[in-house]
PDB file of N, CA and C in Angstrom:
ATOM      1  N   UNK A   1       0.836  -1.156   0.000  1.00  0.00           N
ATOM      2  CA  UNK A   1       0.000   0.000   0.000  1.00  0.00           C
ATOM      3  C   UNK A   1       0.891   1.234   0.000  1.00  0.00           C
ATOM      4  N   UNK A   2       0.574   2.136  -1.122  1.00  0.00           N
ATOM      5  CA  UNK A   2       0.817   3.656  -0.984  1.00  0.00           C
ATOM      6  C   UNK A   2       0.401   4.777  -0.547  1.00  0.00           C
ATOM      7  N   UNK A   3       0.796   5.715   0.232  1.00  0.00           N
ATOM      8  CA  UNK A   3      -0.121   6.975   0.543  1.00  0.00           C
ATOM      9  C   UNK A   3       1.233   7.804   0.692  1.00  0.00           C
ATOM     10  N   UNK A   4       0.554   8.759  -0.026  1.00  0.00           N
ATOM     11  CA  UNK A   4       1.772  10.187  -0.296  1.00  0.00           C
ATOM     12  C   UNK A   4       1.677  11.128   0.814  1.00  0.00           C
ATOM     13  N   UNK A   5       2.517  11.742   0.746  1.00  0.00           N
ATOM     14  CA  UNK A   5       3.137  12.555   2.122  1.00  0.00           C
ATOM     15  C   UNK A   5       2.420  14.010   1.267  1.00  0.00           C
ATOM     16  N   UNK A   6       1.631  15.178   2.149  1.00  0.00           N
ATOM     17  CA  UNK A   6       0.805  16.310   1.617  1.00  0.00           C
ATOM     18  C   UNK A   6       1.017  17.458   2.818  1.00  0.00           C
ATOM     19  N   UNK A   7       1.007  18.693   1.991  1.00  0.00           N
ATOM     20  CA  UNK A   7       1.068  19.879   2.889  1.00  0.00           C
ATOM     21  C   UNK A   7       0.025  19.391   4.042  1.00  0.00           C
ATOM     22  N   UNK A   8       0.119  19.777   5.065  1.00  0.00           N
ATOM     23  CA  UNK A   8      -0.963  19.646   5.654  1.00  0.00           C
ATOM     24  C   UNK A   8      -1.025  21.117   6.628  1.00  0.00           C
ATOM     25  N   UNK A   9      -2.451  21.499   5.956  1.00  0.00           N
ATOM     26  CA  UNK A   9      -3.240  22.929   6.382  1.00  0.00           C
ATOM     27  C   UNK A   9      -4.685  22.708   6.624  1.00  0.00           C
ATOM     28  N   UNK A  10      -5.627  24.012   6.282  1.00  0.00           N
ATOM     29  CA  UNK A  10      -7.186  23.907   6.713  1.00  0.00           C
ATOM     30  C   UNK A  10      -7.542  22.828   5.576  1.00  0.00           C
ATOM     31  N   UNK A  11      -6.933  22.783   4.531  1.00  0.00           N
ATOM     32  CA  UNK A  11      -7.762  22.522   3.718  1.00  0.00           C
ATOM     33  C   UNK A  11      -7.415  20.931   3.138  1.00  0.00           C
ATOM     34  N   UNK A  12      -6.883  20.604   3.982  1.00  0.00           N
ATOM     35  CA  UNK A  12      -6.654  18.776   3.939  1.00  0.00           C
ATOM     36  C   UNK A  12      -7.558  18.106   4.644  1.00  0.00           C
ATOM     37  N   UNK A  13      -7.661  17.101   4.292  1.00  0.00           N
ATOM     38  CA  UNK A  13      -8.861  16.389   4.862  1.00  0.00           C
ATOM     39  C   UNK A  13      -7.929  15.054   5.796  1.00  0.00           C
ATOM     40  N   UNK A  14      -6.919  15.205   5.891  1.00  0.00           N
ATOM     41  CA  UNK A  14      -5.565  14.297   6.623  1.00  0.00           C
ATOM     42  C   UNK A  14      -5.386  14.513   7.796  1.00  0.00           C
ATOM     43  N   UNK A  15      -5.885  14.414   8.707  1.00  0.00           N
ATOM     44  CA  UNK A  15      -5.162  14.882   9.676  1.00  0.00           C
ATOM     45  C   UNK A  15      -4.647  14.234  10.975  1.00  0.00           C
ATOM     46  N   UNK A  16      -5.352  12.776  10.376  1.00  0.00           N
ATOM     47  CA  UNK A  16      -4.433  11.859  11.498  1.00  0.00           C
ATOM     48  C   UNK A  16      -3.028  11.635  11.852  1.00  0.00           C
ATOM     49  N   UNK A  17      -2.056  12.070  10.856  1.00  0.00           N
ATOM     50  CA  UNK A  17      -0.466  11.444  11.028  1.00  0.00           C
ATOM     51  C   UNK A  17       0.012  12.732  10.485  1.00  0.00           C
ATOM     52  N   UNK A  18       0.325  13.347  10.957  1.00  0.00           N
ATOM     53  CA  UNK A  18       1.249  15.180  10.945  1.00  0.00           C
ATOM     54  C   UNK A  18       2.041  14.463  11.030  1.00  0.00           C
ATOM     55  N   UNK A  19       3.571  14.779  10.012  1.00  0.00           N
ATOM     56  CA  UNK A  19       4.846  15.072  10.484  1.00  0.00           C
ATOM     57  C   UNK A  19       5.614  15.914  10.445  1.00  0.00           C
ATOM     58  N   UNK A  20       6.675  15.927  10.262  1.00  0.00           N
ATOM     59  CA  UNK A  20       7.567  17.167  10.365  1.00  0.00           C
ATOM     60  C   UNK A  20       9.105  17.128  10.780  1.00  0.00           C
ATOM     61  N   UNK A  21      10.274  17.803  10.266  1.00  0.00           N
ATOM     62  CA  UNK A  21      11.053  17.468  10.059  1.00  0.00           C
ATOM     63  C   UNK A  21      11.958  16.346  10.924  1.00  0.00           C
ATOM     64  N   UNK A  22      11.833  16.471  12.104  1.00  0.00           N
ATOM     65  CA  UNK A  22      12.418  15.373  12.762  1.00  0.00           C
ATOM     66  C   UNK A  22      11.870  13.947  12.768  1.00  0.00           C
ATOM     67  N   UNK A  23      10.821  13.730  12.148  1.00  0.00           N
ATOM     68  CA  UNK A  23      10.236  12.545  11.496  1.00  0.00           C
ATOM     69  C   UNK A  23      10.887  12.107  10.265  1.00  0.00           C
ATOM     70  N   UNK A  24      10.906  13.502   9.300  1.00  0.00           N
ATOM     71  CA  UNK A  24      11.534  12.736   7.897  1.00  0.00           C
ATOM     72  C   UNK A  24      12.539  14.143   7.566  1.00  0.00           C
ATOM     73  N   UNK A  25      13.761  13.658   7.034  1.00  0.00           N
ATOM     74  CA  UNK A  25      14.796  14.938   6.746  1.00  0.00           C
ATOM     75  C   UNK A  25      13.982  15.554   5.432  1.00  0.00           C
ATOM     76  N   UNK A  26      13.577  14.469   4.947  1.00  0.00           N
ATOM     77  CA  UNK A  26      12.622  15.537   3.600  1.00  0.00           C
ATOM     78  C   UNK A  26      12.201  16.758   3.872  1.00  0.00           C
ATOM     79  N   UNK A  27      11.103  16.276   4.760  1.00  0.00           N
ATOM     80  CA  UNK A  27      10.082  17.210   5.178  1.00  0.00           C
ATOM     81  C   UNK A  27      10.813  18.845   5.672  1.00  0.00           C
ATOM     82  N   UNK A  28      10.604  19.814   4.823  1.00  0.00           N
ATOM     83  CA  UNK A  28      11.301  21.086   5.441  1.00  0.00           C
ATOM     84  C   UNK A  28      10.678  21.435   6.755  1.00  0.00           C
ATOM     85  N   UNK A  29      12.154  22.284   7.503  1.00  0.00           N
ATOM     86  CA  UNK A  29      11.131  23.282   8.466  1.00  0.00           C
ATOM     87  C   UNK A  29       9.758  23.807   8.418  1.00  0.00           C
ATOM     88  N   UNK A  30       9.297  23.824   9.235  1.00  0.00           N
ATOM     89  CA  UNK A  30       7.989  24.974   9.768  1.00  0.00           C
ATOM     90  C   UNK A  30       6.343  24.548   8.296  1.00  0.00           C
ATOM     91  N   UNK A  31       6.967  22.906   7.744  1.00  0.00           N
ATOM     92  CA  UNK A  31       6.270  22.953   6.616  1.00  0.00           C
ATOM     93  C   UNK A  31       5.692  21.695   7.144  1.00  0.00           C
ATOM     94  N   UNK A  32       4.699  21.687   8.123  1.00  0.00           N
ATOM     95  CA  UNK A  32       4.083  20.571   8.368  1.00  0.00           C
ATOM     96  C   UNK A  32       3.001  19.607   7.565  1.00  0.00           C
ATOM     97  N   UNK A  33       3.740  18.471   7.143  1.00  0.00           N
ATOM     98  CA  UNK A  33       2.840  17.001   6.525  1.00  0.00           C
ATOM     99  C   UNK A  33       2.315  16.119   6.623  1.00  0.00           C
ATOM    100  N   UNK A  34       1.463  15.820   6.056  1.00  0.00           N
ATOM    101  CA  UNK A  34       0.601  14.692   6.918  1.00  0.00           C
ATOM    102  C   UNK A  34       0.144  13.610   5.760  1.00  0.00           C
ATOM    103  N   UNK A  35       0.262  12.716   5.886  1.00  0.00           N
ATOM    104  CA  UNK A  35       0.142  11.003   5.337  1.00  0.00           C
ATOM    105  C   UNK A  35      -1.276  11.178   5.000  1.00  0.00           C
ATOM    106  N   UNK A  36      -1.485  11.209   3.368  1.00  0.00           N
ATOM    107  CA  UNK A  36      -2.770  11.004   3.078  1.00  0.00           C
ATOM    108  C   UNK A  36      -3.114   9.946   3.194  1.00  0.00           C
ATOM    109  N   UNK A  37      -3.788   9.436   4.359  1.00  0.00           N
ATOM    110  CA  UNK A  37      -4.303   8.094   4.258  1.00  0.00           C
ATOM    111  C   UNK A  37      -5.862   8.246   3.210  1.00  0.00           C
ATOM    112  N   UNK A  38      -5.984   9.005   2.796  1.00  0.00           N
ATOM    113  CA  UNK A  38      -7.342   9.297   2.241  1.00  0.00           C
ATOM    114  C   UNK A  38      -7.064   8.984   0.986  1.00  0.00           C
ATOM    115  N   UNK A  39      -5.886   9.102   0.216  1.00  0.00           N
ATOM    116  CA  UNK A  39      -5.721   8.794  -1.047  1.00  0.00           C
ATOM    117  C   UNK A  39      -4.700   7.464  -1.599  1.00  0.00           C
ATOM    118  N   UNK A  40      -4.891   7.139  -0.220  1.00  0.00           N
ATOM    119  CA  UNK A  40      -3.987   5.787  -0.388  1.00  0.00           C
ATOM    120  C   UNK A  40      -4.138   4.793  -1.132  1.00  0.00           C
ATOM    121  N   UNK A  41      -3.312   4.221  -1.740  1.00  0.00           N
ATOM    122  CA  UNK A  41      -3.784   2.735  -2.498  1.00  0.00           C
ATOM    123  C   UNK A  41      -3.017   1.547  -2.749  1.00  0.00           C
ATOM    124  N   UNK A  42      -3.698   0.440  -3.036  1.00  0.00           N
ATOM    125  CA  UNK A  42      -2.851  -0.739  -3.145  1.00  0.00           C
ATOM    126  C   UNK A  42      -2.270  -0.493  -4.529  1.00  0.00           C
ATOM    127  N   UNK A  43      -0.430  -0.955  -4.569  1.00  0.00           N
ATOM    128  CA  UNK A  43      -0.118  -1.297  -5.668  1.00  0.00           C
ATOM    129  C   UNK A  43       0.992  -2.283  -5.844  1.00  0.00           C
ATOM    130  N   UNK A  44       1.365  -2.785  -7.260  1.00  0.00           N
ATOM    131  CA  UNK A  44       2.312  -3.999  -7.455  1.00  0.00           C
ATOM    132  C   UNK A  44       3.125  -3.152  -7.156  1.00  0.00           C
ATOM    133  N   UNK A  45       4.414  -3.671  -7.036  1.00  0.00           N
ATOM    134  CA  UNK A  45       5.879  -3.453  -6.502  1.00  0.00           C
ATOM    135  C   UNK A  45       6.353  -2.836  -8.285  1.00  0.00           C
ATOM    136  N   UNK A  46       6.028  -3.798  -8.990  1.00  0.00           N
ATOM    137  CA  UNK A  46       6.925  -3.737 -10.652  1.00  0.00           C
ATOM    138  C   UNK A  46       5.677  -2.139 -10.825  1.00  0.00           C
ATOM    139  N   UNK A  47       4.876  -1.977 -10.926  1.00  0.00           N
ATOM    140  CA  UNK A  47       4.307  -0.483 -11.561  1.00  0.00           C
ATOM    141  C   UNK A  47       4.903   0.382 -10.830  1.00  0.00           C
ATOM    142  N   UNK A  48       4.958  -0.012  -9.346  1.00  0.00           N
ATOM    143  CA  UNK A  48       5.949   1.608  -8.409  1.00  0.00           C
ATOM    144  C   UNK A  48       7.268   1.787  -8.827  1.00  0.00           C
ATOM    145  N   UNK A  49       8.190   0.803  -9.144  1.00  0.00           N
ATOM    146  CA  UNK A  49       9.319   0.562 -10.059  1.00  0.00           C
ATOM    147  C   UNK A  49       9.173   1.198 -11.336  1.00  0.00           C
ATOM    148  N   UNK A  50       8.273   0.773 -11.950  1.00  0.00           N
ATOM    149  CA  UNK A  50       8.217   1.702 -13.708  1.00  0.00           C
ATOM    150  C   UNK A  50       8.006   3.021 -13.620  1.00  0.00           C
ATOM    151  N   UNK A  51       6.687   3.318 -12.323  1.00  0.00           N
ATOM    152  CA  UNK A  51       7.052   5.172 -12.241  1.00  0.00           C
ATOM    153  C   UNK A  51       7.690   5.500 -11.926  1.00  0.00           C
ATOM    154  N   UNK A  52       9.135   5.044 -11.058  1.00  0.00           N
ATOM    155  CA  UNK A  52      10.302   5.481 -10.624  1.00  0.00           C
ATOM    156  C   UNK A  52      10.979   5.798 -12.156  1.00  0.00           C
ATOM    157  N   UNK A  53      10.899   4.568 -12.809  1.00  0.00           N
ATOM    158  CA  UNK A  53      12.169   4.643 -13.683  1.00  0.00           C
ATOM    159  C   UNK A  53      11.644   6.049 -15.292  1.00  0.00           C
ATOM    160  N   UNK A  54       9.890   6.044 -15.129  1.00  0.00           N
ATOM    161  CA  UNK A  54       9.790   6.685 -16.015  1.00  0.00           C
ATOM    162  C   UNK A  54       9.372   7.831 -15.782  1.00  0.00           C
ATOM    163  N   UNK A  55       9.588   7.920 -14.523  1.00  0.00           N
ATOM    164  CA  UNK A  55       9.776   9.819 -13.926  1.00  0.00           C
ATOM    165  C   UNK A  55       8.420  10.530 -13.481  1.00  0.00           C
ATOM    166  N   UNK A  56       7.031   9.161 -13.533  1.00  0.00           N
ATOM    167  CA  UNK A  56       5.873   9.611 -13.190  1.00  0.00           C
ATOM    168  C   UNK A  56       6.124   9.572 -11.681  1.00  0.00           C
ATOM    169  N   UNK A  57       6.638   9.207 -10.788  1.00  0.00           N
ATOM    170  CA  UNK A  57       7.295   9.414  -9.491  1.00  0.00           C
ATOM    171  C   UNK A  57       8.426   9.831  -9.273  1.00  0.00           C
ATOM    172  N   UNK A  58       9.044  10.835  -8.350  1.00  0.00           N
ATOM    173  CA  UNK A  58      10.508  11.116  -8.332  1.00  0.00           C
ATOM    174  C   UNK A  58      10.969  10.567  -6.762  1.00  0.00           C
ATOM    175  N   UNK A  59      11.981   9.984  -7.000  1.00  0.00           N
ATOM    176  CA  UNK A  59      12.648   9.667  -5.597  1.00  0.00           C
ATOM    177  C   UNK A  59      13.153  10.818  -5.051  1.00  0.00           C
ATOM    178  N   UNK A  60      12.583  10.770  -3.421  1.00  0.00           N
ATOM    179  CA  UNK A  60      13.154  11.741  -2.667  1.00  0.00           C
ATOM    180  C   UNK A  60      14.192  11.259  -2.028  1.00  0.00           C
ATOM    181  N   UNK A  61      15.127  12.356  -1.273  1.00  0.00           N
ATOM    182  CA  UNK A  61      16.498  12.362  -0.805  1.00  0.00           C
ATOM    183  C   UNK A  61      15.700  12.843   0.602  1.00  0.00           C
ATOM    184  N   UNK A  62      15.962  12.349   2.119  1.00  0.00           N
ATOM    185  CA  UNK A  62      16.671  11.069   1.508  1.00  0.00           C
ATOM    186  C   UNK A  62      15.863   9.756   1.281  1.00  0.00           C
ATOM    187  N   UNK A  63      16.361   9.168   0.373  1.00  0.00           N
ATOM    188  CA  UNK A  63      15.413   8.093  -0.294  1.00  0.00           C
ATOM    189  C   UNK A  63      14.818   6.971   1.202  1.00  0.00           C
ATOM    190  N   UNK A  64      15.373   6.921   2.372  1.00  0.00           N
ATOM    191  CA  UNK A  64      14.490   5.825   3.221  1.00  0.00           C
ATOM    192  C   UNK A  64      14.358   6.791   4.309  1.00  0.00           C
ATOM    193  N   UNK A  65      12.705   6.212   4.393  1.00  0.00           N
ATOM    194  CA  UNK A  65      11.986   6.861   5.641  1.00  0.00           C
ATOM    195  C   UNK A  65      12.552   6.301   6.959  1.00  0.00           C
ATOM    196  N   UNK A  66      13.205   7.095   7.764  1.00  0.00           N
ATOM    197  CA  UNK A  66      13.647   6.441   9.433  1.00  0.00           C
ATOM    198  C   UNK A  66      12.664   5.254   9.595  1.00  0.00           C
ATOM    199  N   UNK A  67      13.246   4.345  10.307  1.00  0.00           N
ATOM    200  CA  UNK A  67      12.287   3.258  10.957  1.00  0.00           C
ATOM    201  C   UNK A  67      11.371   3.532  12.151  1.00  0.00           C
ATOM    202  N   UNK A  68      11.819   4.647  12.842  1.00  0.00           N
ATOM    203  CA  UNK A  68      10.649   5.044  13.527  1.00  0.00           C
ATOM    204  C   UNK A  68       9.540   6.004  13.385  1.00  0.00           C
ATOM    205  N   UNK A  69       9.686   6.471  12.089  1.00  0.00           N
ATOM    206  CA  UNK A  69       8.552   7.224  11.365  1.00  0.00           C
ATOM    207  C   UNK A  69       7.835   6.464  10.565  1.00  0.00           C
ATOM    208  N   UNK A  70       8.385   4.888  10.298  1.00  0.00           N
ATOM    209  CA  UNK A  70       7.842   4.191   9.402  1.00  0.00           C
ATOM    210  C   UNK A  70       6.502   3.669  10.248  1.00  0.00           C
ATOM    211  N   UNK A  71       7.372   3.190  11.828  1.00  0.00           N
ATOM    212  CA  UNK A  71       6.709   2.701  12.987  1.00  0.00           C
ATOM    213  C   UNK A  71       5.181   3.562  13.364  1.00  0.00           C
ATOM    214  N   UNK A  72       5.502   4.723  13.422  1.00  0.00           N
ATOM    215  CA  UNK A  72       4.685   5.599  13.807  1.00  0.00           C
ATOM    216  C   UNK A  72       3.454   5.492  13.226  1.00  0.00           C
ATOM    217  N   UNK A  73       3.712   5.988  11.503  1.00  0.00           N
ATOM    218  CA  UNK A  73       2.881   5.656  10.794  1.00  0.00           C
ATOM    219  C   UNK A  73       1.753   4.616  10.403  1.00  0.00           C
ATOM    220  N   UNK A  74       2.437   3.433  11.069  1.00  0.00           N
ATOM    221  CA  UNK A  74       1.855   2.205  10.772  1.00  0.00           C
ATOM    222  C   UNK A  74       0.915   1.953  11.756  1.00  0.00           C
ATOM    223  N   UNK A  75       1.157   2.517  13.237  1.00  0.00           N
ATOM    224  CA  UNK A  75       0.525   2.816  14.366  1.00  0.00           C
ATOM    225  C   UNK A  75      -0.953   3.387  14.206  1.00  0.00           C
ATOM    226  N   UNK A  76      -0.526   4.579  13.583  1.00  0.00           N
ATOM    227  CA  UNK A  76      -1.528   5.784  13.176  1.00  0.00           C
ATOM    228  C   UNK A  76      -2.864   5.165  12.147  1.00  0.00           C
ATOM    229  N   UNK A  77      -1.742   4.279  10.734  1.00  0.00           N
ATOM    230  CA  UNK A  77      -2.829   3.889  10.168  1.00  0.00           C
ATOM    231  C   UNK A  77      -4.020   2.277  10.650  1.00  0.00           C
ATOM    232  N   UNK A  78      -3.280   2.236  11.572  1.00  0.00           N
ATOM    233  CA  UNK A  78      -4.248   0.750  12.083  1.00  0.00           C
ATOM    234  C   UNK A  78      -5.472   1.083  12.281  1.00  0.00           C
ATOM    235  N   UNK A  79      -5.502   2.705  13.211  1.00  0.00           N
ATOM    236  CA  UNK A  79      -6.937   2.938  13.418  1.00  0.00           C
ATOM    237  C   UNK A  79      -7.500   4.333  12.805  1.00  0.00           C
ATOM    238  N   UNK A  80      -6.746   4.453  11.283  1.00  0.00           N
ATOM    239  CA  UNK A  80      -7.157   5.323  10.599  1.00  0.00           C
ATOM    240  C   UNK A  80      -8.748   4.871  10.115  1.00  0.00           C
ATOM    241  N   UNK A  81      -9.570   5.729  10.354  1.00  0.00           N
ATOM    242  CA  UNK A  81     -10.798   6.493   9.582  1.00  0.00           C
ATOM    243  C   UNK A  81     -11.289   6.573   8.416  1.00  0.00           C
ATOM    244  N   UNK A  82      -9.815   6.658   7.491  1.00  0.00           N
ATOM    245  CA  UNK A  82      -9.596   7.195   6.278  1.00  0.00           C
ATOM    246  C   UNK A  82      -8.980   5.770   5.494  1.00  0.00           C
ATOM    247  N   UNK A  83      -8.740   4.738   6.133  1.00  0.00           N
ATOM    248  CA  UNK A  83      -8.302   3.398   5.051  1.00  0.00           C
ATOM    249  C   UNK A  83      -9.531   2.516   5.545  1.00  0.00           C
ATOM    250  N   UNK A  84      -9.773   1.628   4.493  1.00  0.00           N
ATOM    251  CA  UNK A  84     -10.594   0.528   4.608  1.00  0.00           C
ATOM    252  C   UNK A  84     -10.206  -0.145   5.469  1.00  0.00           C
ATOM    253  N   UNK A  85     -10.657  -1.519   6.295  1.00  0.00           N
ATOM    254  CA  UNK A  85     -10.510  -2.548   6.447  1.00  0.00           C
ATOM    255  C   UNK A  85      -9.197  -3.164   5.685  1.00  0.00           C
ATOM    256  N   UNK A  86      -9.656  -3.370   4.169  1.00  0.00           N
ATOM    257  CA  UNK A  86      -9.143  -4.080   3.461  1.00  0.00           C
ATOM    258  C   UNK A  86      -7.761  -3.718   3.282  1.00  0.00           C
ATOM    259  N   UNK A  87      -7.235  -2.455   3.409  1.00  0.00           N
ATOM    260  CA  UNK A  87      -6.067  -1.781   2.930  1.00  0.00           C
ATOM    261  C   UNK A  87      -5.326  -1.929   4.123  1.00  0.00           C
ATOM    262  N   UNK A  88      -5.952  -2.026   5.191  1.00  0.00           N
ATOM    263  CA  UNK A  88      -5.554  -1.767   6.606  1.00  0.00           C
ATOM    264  C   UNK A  88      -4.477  -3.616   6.698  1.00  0.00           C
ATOM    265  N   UNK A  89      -5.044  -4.592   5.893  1.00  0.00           N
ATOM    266  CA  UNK A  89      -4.399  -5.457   5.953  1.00  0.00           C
ATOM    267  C   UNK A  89      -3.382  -5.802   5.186  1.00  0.00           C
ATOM    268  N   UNK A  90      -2.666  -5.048   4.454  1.00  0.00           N
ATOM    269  CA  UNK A  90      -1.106  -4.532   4.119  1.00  0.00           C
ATOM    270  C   UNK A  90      -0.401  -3.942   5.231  1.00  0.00           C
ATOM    271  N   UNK A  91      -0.760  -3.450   6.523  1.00  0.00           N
ATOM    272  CA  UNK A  91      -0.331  -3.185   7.106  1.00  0.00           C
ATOM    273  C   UNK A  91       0.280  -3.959   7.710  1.00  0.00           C
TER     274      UNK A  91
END
């Protein structure tokens, strides 16, 4: 399962899993994000691979999320609101 990392302000509908830079070095200062679990989705491994390689996704620097932001997250989405059941069992 995928769910992209989004500004998070008034006008997100995300607001279970805020992070922010000491979660992920990505994430700039004072620019708080939050895990769309709302637009999340299941996908094969080989299509997330082909949008890497054909630039419909760009790898961020740095390319791996800490393991305890991974942790966090996974926490957050067990009793997310915003994923199915069904998605919830990729978790």
């Amino acid at each position: 399962m995928c769910a992209n990392l989004t500004t998070f302000d008034d006008e997100c509908p995300d607001d279970e899993c805020v992070l922010n830079e000491q979660d992920y070095a990505w994430i700039e200062v004072g620019h708080p994000t939050s895990v769309a679990f709302s637009r999340a989705i299941v996908i094969d491994v080989a299509k997330l691979d082909a949008w890497l390689t054909n630039g419909t996704l760009q790898r961020v620097n740095p390319a791996q999320v800490p393991a305890h932001t991974v942790i966090k997250i996974i926490a957050i989405a067990q009793h997310s609101r915003e994923l199915s059941p069904e998605k919830k069992t990729f978790l």
